[in-house]
Protein backbone atom coordinates (compact mmCIF):
# COMPACT_ATOMS: atom_id res chain seq x y z
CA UNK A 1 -288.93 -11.45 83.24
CA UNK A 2 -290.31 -14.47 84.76
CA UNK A 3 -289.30 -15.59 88.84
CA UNK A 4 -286.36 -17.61 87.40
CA UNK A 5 -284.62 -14.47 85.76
CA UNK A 6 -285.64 -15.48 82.37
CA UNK A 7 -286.92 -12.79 79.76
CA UNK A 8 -290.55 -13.89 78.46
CA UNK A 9 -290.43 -14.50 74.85
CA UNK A 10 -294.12 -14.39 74.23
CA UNK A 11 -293.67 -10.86 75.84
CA UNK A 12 -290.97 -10.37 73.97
CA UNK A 13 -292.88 -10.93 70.60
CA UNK A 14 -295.77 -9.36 71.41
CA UNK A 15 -293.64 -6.23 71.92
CA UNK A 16 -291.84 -6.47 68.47
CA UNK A 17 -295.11 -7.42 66.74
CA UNK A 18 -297.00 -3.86 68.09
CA UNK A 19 -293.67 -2.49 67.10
CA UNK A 20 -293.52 -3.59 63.90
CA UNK A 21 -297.62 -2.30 63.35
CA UNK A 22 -296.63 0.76 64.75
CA UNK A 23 -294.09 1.55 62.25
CA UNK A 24 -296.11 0.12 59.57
CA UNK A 25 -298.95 2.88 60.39
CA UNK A 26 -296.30 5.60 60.40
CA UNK A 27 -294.89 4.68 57.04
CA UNK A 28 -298.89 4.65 55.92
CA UNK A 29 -299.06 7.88 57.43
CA UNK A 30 -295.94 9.63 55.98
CA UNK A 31 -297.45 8.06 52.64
CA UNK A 32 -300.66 9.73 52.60
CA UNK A 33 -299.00 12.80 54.25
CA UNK A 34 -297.78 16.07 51.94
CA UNK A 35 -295.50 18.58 53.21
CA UNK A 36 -294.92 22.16 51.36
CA UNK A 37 -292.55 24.14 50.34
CA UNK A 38 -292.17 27.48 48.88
CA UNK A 39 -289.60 29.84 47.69
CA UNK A 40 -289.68 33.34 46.17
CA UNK A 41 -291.94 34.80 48.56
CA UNK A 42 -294.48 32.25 47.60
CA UNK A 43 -294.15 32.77 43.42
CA UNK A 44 -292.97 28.46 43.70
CA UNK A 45 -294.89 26.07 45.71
CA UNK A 46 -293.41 22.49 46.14
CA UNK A 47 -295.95 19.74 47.34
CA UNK A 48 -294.00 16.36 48.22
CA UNK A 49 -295.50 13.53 50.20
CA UNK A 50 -294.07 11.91 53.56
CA UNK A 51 -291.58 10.43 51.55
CA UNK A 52 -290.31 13.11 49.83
CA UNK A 53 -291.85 12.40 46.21
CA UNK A 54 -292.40 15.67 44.32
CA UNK A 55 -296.48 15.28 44.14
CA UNK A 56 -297.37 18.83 42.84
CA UNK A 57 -295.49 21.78 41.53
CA UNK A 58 -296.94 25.88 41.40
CA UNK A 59 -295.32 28.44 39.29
CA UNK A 60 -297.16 31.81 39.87
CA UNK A 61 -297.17 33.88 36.68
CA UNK A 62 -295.62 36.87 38.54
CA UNK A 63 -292.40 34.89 38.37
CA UNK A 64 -292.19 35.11 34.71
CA UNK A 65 -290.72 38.15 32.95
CA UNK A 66 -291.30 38.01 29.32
CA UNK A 67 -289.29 40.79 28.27
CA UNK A 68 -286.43 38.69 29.57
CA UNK A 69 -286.90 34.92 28.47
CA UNK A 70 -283.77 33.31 29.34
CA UNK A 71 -282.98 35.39 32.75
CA UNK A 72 -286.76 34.32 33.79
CA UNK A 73 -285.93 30.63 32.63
CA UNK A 74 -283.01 30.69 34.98
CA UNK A 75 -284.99 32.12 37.74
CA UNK A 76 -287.72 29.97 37.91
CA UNK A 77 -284.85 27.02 37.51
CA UNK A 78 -283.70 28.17 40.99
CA UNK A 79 -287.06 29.01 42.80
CA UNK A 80 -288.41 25.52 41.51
CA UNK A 81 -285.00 24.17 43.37
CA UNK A 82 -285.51 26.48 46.12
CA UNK A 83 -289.27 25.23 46.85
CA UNK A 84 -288.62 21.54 46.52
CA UNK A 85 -285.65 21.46 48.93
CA UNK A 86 -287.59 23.36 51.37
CA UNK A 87 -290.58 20.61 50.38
CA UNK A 88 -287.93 17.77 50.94
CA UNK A 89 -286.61 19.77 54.24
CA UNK A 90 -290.31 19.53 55.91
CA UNK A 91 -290.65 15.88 54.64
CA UNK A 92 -287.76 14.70 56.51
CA UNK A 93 -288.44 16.22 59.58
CA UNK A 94 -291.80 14.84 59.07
CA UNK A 95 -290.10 11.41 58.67
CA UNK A 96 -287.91 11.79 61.89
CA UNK A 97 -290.80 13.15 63.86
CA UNK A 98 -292.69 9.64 62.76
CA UNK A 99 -290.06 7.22 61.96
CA UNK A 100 -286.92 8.79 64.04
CA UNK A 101 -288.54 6.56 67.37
CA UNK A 102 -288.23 3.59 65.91
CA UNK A 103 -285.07 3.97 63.93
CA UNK A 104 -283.30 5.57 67.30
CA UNK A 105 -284.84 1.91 68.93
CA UNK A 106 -282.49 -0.13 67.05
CA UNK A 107 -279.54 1.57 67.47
CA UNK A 108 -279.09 1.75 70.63
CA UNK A 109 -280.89 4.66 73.02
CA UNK A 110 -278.64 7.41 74.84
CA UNK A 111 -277.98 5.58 78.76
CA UNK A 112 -277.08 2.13 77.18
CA UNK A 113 -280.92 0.53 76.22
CA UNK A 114 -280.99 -2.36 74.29
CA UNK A 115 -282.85 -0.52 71.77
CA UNK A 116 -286.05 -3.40 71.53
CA UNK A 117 -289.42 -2.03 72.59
CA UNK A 118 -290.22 -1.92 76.34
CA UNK A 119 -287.07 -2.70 77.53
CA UNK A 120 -284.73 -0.11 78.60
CA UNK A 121 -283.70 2.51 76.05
CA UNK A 122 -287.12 2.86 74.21
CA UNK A 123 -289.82 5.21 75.49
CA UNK A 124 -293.57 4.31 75.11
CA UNK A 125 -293.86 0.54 76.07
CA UNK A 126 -293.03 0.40 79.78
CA UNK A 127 -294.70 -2.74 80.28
CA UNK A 128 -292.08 -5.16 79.17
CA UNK A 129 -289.52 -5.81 81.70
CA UNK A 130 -285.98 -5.36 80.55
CA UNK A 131 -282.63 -7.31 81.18
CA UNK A 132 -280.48 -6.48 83.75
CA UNK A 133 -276.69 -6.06 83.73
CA UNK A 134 -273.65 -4.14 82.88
CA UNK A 135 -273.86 -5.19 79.48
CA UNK A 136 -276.71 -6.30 77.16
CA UNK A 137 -275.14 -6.49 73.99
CA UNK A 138 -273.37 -5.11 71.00
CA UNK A 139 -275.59 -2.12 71.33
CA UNK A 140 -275.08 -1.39 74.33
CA UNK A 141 -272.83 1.69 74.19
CA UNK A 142 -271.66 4.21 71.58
CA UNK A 143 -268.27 1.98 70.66
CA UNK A 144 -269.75 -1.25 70.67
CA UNK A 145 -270.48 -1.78 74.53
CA UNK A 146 -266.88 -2.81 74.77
């Protein structure tokens, strides 16, 4: 804030602007990122990427019984299923280690922050003074702030 009380804009914008390159570079991240999963004791591997997109799929040859065709068909159905939602488990926490910050920013932080970078409610940029005040805003608090 500036003597008079006033919140600096151009501080304001530079804030949101390393925010915004911040989140870009996690999204670019999570992109280039793969996450796997596996089921059957490793017989099924499932390879998805940051953002959960199957990218590679492993089906050991010890999973298939050819004496039994359709039971093994059914099997591997479930292991595949298996292996990709454990895949598309570690890809979301993946996502909400990298993303879940910024997403938590704009809601609204636990204590009443305003959610916007380097003001109260969002860890990481301290240098940005925040407002001041019982209330700052719609998201303010878990009903509204009112």
């Amino acid at each position: 804030m500036d003597p008079g009380g006033q919140l600096d804009m151009q501080q304001l914008l530079a804030a949101a602007q390393q925010m915004q390159e911040q989140l870009l570079n996690a999204q670019e991240e999570l992109a280039d990122a793969e996450v796997e999963g596996t089921s059957g004791g490793g017989l099924v591997k499932a390879i998805v990427n940051g953002q959960g997109e199957l990218v590679e799929l492993t089906i050991s040859a010890a999973a298939i019984d050819p004496a039994s065709a359709e039971e093994t068909a059914q099997t591997v159905a479930d292991l595949v299923l298996a292996a990709v939602r454990d895949a598309n488990r570690a890809a979301s926490e993946l996502q909400q280690e990298m993303i879940g910050p910024f997403a938590a920013g704009f809601g609204g932080a636990p204590g009443g922050g305003t959610g916007m970078p380097g003001l109260p409610g969002f860890p990481g940029m301290p240098d940005l003074p925040g407002l001041t005040g019982p209330d700052t805003g719609p998201a303010s608090g878990p009903a509204g702030g009112r």
